[in-house]
N, C-alpha and C. Protein backbone atom coordinates (compact mmCIF):
# COMPACT_ATOMS: atom_id res chain seq x y z
N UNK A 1 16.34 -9.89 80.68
CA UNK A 1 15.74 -9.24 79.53
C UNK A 1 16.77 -8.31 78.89
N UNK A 2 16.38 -8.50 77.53
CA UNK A 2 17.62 -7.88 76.63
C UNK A 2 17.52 -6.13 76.93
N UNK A 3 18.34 -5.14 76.75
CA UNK A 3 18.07 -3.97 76.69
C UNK A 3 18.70 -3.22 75.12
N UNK A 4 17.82 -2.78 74.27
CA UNK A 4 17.80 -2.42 73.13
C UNK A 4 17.81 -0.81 73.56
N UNK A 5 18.39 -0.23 72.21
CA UNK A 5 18.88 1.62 72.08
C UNK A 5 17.74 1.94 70.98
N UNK A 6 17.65 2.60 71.22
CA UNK A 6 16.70 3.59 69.87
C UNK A 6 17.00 4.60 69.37
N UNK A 7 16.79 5.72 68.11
CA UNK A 7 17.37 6.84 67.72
C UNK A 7 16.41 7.01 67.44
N UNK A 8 15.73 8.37 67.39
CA UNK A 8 14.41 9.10 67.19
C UNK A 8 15.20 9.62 65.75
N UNK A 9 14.44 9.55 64.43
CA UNK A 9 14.92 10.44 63.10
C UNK A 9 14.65 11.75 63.27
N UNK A 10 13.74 11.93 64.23
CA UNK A 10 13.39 13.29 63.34
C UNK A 10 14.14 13.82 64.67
N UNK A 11 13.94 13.71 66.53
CA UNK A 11 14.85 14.85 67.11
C UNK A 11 16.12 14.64 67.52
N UNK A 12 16.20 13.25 67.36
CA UNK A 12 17.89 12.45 67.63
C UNK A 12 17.78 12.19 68.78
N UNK A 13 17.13 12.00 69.51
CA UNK A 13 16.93 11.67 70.91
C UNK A 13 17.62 10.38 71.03
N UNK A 14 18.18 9.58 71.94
CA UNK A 14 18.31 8.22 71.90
C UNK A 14 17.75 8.04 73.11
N UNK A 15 17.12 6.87 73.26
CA UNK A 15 16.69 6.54 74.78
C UNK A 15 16.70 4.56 74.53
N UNK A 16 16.74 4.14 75.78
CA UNK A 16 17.01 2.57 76.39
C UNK A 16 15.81 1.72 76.19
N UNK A 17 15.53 0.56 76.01
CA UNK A 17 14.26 -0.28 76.46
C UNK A 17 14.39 -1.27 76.99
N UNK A 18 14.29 -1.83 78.18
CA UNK A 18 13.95 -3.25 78.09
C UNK A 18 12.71 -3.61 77.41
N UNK A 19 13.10 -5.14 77.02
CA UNK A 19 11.89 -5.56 75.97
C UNK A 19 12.66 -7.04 76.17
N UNK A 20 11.57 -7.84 76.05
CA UNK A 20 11.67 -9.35 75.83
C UNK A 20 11.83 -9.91 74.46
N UNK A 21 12.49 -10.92 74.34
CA UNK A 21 12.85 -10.98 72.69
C UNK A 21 11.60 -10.96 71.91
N UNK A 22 10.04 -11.66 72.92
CA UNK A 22 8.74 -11.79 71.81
C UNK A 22 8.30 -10.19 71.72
N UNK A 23 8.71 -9.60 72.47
CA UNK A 23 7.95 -7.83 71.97
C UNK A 23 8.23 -7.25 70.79
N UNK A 24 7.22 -6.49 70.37
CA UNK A 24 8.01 -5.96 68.83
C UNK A 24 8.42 -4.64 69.13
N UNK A 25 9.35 -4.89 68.00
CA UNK A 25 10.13 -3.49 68.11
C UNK A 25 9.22 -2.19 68.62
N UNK A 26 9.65 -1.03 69.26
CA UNK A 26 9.02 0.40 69.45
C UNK A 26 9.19 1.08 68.04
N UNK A 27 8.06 1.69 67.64
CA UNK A 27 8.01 2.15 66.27
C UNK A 27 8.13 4.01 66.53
N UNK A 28 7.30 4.25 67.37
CA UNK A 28 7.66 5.74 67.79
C UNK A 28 8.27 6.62 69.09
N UNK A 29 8.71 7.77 68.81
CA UNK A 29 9.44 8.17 69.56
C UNK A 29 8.84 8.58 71.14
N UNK A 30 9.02 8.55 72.46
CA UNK A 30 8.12 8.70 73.09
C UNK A 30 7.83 10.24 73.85
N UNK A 31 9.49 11.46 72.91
CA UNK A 31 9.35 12.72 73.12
C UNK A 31 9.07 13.57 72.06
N UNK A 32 8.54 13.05 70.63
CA UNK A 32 8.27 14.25 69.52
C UNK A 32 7.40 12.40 68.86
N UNK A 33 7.00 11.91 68.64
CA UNK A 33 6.49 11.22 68.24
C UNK A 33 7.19 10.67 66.94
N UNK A 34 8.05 11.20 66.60
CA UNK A 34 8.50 10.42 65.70
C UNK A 34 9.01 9.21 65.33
N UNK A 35 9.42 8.63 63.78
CA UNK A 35 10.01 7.03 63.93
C UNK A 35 10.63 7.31 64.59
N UNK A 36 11.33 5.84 64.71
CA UNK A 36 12.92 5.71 65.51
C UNK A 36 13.57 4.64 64.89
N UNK A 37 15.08 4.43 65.03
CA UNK A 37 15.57 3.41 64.25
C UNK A 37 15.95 2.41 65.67
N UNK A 38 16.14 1.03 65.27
CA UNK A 38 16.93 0.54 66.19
C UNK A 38 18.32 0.47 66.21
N UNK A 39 19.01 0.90 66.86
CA UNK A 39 20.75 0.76 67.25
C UNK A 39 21.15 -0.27 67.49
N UNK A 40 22.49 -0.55 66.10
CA UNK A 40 23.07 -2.20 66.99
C UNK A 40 24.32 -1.35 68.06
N UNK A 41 23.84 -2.02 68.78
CA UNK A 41 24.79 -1.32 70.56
C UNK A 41 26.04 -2.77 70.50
N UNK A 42 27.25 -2.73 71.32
CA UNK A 42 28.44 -3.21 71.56
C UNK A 42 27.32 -3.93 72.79
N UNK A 43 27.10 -5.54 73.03
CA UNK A 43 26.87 -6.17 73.88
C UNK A 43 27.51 -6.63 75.30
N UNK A 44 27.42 -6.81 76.49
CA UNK A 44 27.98 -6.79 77.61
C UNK A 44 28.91 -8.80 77.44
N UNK A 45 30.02 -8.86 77.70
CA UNK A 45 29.99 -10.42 77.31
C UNK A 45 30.79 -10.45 79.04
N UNK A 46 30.01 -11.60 79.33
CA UNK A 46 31.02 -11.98 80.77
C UNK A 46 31.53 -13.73 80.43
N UNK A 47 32.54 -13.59 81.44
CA UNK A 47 33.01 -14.78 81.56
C UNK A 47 32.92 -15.63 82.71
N UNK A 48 32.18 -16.64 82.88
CA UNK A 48 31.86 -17.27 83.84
C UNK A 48 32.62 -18.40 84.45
N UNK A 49 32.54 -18.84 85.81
CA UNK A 49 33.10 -19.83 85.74
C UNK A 49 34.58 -20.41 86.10
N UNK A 50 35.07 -21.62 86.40
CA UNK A 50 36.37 -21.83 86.49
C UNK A 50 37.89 -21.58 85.55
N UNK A 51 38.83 -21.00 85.68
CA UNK A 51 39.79 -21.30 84.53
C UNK A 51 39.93 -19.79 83.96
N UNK A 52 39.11 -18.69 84.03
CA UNK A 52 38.86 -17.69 83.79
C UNK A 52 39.60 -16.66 84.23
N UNK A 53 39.65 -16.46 85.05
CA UNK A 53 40.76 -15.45 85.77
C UNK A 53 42.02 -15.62 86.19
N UNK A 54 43.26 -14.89 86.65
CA UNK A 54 44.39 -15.12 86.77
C UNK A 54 44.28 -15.67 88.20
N UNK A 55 43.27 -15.73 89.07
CA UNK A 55 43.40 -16.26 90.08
C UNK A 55 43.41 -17.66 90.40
N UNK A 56 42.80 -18.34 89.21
CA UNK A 56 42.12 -19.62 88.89
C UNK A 56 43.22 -20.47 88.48
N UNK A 57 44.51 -19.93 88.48
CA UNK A 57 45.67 -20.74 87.77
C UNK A 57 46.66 -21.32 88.46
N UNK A 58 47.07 -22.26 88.56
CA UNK A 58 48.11 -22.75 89.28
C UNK A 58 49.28 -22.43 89.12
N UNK A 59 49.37 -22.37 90.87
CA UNK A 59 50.81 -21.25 91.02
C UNK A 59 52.27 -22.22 91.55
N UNK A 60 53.50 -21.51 91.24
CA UNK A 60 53.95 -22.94 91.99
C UNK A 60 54.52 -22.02 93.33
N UNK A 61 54.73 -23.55 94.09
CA UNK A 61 54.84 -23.17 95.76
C UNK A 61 56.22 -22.59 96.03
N UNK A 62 56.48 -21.89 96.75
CA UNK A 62 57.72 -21.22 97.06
C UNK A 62 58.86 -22.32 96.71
N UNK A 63 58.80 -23.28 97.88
CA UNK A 63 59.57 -24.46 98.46
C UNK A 63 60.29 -25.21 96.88
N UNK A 64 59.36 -25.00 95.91
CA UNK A 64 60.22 -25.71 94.52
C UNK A 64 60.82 -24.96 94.11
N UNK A 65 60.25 -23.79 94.23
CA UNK A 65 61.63 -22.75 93.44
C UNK A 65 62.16 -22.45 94.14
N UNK A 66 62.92 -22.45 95.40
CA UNK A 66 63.52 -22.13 96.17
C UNK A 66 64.54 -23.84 95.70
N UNK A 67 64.35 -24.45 95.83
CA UNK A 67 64.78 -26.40 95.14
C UNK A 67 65.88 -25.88 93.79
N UNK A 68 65.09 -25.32 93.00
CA UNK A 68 65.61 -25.12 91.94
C UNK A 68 67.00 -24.20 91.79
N UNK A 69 66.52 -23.30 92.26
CA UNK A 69 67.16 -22.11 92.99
C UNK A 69 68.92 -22.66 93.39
N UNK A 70 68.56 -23.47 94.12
CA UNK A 70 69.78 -24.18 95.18
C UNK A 70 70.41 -25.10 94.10
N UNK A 71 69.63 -25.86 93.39
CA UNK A 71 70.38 -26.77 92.41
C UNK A 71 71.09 -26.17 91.31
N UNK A 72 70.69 -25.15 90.64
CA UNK A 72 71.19 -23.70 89.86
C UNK A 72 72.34 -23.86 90.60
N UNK A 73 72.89 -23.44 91.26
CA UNK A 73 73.81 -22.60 92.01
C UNK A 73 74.77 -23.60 92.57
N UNK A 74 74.31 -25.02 93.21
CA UNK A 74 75.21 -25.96 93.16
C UNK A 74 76.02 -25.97 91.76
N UNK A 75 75.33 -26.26 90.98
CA UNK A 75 75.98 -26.54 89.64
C UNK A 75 76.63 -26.05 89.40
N UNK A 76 76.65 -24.95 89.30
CA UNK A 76 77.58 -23.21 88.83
C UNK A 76 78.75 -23.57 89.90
N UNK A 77 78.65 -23.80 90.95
CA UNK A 77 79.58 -23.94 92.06
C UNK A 77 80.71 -25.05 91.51
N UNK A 78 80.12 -26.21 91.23
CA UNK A 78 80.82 -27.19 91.06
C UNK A 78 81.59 -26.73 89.62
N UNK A 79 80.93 -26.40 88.61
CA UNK A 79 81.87 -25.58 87.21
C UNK A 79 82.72 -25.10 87.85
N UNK A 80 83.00 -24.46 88.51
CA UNK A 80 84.08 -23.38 88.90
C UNK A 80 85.45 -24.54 89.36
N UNK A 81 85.46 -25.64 90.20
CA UNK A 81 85.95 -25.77 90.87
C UNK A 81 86.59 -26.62 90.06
């Protein structure tokens, strides 16, 4: 269930609701009775799932770059000579 913000006009109060999308809006305040407006609030966004995190990524194995490493360095070796 969604959670919606409210602003009281007349004491500025803000307070939280859960509410289901079919409920209608809260029209009064529930500490001075006054309207209230609804607040558009910054929404929570997650990311679910595979591919998502830096953990999820393929890494390469020591043993090839260590391969590479050695073939680098042959090469350079053999330039010199």
């Amino acid at each position: 269930m969604p959670i919606y913000e409210y602003r009281c006009n007349e004491c500025g109060c803000e307070f939280e609701v859960m509410q289901k999308f079919s409920d209608s809006p809260i029209q009064t305040c529930s500490q001075c009775t006054g309207r209230v407006t609804k607040l558009i609030s910054q929404s929570t966004f997650h990311l679910k799932g595979t591919g998502w995190y830096a953990t999820d990524y393929v890494k390469k194995s020591g043993g090839e770059d260590a391969k590479d490493k050695e073939a680098d360095s042959k090469v350079k070796e053999d330039k010199k000579d």
